[in-house]
N, C-alpha and C. Protein backbone atom coordinates (compact mmCIF):
# COMPACT_ATOMS: atom_id res chain seq x y z
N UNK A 1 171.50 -23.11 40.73
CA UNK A 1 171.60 -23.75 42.02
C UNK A 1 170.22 -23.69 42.68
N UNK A 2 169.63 -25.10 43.27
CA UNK A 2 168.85 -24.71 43.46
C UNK A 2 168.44 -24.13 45.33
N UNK A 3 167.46 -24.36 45.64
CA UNK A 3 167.47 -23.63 46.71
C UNK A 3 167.65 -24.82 48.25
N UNK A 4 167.54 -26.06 47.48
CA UNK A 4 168.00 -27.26 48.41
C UNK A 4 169.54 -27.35 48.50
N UNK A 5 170.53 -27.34 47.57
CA UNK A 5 171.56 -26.99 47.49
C UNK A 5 171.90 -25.68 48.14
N UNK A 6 171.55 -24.53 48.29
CA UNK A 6 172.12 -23.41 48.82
C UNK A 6 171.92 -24.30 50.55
N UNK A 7 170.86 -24.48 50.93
CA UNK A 7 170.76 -24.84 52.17
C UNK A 7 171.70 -25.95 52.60
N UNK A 8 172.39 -27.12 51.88
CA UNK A 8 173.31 -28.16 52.37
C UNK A 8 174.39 -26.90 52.51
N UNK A 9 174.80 -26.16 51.50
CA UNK A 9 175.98 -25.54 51.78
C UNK A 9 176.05 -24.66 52.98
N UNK A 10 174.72 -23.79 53.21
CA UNK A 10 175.11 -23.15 54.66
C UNK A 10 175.30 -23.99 55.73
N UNK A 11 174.29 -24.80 55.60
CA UNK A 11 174.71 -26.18 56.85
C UNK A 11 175.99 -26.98 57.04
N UNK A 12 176.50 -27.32 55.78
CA UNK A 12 177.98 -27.70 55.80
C UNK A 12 178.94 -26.87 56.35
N UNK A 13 179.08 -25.17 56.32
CA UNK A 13 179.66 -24.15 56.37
C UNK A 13 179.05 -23.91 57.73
N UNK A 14 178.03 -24.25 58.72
CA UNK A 14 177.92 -24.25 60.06
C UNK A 14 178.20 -25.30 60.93
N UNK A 15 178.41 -26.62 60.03
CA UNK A 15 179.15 -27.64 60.42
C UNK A 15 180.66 -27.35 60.80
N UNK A 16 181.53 -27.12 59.52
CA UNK A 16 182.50 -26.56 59.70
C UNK A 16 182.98 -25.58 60.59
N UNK A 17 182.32 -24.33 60.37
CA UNK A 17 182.56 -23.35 61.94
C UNK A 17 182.25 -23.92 63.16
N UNK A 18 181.15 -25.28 63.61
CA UNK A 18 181.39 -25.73 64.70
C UNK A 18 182.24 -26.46 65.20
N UNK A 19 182.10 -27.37 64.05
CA UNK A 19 184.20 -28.26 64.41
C UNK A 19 185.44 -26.85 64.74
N UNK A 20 185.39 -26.31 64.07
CA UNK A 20 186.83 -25.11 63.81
C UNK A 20 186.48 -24.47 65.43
N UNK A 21 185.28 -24.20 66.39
CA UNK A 21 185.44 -23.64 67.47
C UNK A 21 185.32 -24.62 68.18
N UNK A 22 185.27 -25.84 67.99
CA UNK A 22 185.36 -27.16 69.21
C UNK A 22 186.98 -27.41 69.23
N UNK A 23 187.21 -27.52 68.42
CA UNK A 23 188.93 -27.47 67.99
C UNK A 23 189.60 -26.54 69.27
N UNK A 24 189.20 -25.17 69.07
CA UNK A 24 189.68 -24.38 69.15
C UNK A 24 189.33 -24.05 70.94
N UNK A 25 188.55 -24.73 71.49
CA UNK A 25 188.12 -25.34 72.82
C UNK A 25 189.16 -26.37 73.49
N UNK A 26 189.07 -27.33 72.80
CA UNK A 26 189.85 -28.33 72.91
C UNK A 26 191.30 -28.00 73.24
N UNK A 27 192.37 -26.88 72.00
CA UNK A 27 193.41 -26.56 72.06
C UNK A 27 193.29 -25.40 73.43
N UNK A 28 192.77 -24.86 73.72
CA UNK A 28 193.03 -23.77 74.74
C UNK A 28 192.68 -24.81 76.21
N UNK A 29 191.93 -25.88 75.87
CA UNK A 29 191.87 -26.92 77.27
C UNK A 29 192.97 -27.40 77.77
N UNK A 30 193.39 -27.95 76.45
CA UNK A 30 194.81 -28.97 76.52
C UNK A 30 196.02 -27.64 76.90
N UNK A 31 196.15 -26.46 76.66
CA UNK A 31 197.17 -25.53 77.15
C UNK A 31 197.14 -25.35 78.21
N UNK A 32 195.38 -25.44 78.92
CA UNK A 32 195.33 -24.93 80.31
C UNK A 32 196.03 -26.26 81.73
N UNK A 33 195.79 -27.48 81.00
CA UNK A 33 196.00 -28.29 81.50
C UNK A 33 197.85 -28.72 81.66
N UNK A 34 198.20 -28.30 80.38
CA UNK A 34 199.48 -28.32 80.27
C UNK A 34 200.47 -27.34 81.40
N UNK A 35 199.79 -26.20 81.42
CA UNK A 35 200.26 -25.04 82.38
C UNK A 35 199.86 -25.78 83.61
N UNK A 36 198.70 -25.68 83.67
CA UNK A 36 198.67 -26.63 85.43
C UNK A 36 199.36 -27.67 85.57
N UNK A 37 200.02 -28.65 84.76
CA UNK A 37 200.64 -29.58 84.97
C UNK A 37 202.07 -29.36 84.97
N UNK A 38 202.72 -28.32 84.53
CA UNK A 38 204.15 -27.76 84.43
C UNK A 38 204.42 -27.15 85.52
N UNK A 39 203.31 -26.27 86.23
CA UNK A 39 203.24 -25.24 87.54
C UNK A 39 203.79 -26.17 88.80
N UNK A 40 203.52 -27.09 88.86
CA UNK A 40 204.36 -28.37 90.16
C UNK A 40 204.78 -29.19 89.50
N UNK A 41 205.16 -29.29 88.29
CA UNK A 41 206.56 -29.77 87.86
C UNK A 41 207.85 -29.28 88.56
N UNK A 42 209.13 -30.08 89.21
CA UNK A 42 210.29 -29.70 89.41
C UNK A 42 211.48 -29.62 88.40
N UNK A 43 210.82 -30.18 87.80
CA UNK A 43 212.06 -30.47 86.38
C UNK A 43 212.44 -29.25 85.55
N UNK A 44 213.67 -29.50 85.29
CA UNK A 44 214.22 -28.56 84.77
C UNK A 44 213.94 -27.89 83.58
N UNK A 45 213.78 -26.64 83.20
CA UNK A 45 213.12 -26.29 82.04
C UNK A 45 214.57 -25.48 80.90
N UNK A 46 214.82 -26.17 79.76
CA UNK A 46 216.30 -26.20 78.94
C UNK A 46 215.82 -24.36 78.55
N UNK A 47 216.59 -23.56 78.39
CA UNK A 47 216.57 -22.32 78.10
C UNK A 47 215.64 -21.90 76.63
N UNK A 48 215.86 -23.17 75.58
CA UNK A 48 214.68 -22.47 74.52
C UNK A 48 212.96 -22.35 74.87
N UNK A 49 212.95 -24.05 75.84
CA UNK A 49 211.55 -23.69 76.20
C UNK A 49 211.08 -22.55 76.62
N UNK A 50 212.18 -22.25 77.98
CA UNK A 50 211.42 -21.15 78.59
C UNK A 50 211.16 -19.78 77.82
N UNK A 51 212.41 -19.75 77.16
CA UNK A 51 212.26 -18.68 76.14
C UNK A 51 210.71 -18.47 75.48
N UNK A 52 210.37 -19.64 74.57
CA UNK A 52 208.86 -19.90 74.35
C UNK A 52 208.07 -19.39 75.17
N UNK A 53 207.85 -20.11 76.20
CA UNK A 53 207.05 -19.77 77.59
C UNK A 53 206.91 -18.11 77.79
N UNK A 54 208.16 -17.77 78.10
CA UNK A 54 208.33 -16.42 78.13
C UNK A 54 207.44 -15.40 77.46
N UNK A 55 208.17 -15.69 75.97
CA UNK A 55 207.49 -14.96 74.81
C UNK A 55 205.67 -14.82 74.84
N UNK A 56 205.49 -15.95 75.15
CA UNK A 56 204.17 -16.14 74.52
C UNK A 56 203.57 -15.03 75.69
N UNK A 57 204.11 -15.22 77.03
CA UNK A 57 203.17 -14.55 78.18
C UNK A 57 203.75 -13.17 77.86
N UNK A 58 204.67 -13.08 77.28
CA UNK A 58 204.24 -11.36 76.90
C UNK A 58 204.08 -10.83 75.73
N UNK A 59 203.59 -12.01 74.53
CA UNK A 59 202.11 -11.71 73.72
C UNK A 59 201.28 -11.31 74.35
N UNK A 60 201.03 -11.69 75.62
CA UNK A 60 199.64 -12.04 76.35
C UNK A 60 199.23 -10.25 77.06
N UNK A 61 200.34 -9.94 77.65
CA UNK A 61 200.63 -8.94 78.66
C UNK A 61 201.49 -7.76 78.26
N UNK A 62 202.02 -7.59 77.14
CA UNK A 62 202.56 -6.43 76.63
C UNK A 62 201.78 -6.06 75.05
N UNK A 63 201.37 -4.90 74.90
CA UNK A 63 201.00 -4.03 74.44
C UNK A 63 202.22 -4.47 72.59
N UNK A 64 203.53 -4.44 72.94
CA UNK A 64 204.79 -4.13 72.49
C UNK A 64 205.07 -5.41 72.73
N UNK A 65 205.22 -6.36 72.24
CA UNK A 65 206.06 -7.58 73.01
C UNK A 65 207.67 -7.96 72.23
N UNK A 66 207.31 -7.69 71.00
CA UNK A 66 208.36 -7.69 70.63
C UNK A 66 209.38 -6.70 70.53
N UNK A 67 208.96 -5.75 71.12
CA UNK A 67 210.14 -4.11 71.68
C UNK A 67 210.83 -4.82 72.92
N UNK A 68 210.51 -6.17 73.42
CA UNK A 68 211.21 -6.23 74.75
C UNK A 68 212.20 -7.24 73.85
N UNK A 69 213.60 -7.49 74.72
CA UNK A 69 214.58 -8.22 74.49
C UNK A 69 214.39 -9.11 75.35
N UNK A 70 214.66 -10.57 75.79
CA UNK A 70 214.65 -11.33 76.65
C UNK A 70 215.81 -12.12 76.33
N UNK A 71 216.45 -12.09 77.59
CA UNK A 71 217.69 -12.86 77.76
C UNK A 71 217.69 -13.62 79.11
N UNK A 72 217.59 -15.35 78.70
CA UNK A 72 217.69 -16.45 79.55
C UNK A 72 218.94 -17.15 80.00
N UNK A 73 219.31 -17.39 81.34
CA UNK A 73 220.00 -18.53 81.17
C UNK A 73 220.07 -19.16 82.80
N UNK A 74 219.68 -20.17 82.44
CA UNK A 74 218.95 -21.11 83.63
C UNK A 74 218.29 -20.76 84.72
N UNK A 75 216.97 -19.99 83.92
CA UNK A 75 216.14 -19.69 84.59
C UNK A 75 216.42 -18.58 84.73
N UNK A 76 217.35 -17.84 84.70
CA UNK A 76 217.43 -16.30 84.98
C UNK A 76 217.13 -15.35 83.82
N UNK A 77 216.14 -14.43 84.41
CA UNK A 77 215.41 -14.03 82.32
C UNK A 77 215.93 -12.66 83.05
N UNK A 78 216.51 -12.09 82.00
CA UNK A 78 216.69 -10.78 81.50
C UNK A 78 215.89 -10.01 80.68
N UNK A 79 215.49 -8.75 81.08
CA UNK A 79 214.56 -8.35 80.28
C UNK A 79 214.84 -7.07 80.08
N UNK A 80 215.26 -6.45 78.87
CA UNK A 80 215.64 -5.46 78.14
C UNK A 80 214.52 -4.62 77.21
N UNK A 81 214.59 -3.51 76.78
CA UNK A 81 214.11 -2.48 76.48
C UNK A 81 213.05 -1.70 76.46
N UNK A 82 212.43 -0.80 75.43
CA UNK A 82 211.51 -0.08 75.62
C UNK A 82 209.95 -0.90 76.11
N UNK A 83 209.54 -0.09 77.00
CA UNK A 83 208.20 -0.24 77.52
C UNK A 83 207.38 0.45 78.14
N UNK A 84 205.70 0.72 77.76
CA UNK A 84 205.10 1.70 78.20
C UNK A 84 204.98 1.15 79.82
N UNK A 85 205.40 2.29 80.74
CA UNK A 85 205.37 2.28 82.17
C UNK A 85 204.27 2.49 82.56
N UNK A 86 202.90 1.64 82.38
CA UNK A 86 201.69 1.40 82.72
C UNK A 86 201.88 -0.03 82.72
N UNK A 87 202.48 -0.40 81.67
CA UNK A 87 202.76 -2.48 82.08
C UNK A 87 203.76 -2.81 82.17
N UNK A 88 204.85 -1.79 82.72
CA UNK A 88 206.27 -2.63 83.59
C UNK A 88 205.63 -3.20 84.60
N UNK A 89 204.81 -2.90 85.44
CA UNK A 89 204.99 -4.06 86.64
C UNK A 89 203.87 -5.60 85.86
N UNK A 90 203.22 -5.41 85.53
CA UNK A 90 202.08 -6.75 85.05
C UNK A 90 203.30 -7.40 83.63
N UNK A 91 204.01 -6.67 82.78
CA UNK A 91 205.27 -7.37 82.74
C UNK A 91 206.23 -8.14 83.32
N UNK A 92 206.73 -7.34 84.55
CA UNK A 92 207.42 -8.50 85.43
C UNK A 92 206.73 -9.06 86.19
N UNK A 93 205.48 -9.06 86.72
CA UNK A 93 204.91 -10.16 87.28
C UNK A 93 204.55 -11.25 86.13
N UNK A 94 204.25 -10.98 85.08
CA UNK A 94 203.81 -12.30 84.06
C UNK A 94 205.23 -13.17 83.90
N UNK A 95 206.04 -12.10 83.80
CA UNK A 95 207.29 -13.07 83.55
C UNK A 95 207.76 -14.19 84.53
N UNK A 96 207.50 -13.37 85.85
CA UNK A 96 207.71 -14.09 86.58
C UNK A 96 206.86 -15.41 87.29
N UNK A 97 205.73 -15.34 86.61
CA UNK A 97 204.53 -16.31 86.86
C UNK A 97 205.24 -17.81 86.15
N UNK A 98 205.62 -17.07 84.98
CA UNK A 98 205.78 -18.51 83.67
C UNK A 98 206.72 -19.83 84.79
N UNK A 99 206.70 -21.17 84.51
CA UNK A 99 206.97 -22.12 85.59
C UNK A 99 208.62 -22.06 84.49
N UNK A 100 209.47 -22.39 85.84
CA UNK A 100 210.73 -22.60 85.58
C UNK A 100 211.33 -21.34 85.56
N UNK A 101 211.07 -20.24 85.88
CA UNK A 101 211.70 -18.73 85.78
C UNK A 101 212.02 -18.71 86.82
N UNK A 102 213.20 -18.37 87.50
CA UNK A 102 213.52 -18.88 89.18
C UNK A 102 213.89 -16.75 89.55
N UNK A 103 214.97 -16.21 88.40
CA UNK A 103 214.46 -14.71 88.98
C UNK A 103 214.16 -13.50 87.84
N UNK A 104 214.12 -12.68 87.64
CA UNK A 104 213.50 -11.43 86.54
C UNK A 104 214.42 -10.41 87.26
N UNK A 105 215.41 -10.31 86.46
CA UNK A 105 216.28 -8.66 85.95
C UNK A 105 215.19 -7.58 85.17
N UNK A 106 214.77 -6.59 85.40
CA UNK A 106 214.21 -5.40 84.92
C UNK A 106 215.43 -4.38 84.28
N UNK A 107 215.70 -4.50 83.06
CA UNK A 107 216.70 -3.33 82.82
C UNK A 107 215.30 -2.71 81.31
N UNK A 108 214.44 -3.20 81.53
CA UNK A 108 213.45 -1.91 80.17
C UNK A 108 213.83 -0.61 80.73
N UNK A 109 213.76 -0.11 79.67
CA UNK A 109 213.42 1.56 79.72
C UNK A 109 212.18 1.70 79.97
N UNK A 110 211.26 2.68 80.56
CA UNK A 110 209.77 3.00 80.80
C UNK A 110 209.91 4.08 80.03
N UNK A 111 208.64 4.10 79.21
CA UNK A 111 208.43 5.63 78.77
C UNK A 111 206.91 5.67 78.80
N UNK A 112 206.17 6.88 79.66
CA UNK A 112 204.87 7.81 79.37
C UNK A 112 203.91 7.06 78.24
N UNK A 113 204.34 7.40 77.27
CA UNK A 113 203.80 7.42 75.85
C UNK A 113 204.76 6.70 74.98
N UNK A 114 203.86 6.62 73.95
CA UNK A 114 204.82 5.49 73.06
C UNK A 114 205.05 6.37 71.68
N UNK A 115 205.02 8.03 72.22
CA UNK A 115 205.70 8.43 70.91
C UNK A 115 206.91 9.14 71.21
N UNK A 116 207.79 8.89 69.75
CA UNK A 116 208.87 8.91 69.55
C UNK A 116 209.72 7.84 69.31
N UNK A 117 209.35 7.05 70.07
CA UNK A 117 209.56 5.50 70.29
C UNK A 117 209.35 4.96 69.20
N UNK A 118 210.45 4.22 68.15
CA UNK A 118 210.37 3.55 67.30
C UNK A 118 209.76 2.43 67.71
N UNK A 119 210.23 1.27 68.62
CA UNK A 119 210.14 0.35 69.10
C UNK A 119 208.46 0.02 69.23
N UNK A 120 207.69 1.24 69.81
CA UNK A 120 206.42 1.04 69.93
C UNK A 120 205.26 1.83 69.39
N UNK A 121 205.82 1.70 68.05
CA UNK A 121 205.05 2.13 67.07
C UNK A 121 203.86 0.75 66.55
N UNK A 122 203.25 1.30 66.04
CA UNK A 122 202.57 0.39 65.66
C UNK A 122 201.46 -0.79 66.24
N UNK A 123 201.47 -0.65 67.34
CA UNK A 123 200.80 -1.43 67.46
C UNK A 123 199.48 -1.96 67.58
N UNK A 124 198.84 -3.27 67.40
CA UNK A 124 197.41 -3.57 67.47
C UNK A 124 196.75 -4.00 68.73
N UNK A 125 197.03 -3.26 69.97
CA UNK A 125 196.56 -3.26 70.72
C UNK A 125 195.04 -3.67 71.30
N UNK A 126 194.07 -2.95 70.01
CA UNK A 126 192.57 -3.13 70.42
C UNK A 126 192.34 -4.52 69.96
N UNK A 127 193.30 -5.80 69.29
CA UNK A 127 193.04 -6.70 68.43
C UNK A 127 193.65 -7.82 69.82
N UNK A 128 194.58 -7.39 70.02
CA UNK A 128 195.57 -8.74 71.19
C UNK A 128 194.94 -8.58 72.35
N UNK A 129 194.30 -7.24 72.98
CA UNK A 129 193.63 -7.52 74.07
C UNK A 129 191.75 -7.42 73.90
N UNK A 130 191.57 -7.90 72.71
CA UNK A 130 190.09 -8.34 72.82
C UNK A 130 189.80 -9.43 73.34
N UNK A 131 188.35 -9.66 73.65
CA UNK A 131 188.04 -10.56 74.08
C UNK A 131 187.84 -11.59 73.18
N UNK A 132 188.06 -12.89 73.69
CA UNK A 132 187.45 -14.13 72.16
C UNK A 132 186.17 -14.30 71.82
N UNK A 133 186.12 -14.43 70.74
CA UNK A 133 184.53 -14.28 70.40
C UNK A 133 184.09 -15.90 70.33
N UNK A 134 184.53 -16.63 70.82
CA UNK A 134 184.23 -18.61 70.40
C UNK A 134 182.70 -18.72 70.51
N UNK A 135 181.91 -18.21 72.16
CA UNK A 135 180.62 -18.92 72.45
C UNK A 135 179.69 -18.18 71.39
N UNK A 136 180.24 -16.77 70.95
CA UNK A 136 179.16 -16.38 70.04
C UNK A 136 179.75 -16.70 68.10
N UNK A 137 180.52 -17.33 67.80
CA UNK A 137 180.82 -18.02 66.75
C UNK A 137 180.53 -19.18 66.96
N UNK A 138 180.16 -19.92 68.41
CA UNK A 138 179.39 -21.51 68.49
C UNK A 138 177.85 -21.62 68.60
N UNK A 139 177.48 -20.21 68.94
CA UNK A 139 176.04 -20.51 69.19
C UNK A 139 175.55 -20.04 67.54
N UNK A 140 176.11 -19.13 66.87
CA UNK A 140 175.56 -18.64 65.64
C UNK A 140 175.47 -19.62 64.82
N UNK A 141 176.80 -20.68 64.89
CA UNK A 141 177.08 -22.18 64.14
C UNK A 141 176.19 -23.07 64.56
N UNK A 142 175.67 -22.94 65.81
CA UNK A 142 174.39 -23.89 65.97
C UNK A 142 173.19 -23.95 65.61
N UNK A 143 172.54 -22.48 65.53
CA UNK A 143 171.93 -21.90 65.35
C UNK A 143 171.75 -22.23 64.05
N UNK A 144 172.66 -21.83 62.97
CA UNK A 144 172.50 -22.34 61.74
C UNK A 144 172.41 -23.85 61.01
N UNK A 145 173.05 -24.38 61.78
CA UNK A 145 172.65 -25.91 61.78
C UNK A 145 171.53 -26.48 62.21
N UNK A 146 170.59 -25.82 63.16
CA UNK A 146 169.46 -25.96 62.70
C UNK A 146 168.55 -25.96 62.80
N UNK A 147 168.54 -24.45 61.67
CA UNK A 147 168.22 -23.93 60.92
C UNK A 147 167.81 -24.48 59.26
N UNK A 148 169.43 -25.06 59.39
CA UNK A 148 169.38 -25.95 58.20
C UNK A 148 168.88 -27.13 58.33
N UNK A 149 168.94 -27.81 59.37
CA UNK A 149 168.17 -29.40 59.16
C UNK A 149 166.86 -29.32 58.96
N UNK A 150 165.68 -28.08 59.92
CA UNK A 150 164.68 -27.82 59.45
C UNK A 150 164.41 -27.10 58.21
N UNK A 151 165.23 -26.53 57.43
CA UNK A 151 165.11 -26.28 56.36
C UNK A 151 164.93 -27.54 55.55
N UNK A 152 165.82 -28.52 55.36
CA UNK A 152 166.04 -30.02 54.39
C UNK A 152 164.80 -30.36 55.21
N UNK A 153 164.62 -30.46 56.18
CA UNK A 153 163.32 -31.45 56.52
C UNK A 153 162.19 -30.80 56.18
N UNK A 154 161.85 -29.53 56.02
CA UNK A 154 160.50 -28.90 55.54
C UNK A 154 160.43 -29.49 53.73
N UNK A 155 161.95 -28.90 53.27
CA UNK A 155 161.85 -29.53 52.06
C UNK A 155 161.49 -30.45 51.61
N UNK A 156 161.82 -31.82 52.13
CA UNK A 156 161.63 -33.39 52.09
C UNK A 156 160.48 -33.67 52.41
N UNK A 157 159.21 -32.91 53.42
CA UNK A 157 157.93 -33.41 53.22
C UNK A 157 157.99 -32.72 52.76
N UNK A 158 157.91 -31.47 51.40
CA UNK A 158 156.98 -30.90 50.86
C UNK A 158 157.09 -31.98 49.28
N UNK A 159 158.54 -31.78 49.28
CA UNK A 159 159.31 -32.96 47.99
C UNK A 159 158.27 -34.46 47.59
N UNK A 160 157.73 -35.04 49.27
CA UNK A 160 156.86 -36.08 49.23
C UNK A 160 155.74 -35.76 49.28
N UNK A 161 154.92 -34.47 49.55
CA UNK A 161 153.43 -34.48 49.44
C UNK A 161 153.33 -34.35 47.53
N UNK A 162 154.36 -33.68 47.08
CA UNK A 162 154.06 -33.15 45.72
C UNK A 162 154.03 -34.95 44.98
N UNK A 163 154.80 -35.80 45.42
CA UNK A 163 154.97 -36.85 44.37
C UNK A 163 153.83 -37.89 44.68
């Protein structure tokens, strides 16, 4: 392989990582817009959506999300079991943020610590509440792109002084 070829491929492969984080811009735009546009919506929201809705905001906001039980029905969310009592309240406030949730039942258990607790074992905590890394996976992708075009272009006059 030669060494003009290694260089299309990193450039293609910083092409690629820049589409994959414009994408990935794009989809978190179109969510934000979607939420602002649902938030003064009056319309009625059918119990699986909200369920969705639900869930996702306490991906967002629980530590444990799937130790909680959630039980909907028209608009009234129930919310069942174990949870560390540092995010019962930013729990029921998220829940209650999501659009179409009209009230929030609290029946979790709180516990201290999360040992003993089957329910909240395990979890990847330092991974769900990191920060996103996009502007520094877009600037490194730029960066390398070019990188690479002046690479092919140093190549290409040297390619024409030699011939």
């Amino acid at each position: 392989m030669s060494s003009r070829d290694l260089l299309i491929g990193i450039g293609i492969g910083a092409v690629v990582t820049f589409v994959a984080d414009l994408r990935a811009v794009a989809n978190r735009t179109s969510r934000r817009l979607a939420v602002a546009r649902n938030r003064w919506s009056d319309e009625p929201v059918d119990d699986a959506t909200l369920l969705r809705r639900v869930r996702a905001k306490l991906n967002r906001c629980s530590s444990h999300p799937l130790a909680i039980s959630v039980a909907i029905h028209d608009g009234f969310v129930t919310l069942r079991g174990p949870v560390l009592a540092n995010e019962v309240d930013a729990v029921i406030r998220a829940v209650a943020s999501v659009s179409g949730v009209h009230t929030v039942s609290h029946e979790m258990q709180a516990h201290e610590s999360a040992d003993g607790i089957p329910a909240l074992q395990n979890s990847d905590t330092a991974r769900r509440f990191a920060a996103p890394r996009l502007p520094a996976r877009a600037l490194v992708a730029a960066a390398g792109l070019a990188a690479t075009g002046l690479a092919v272009a140093a190549y290409n006059r040297r390619s024409a002084r030699m011939a």
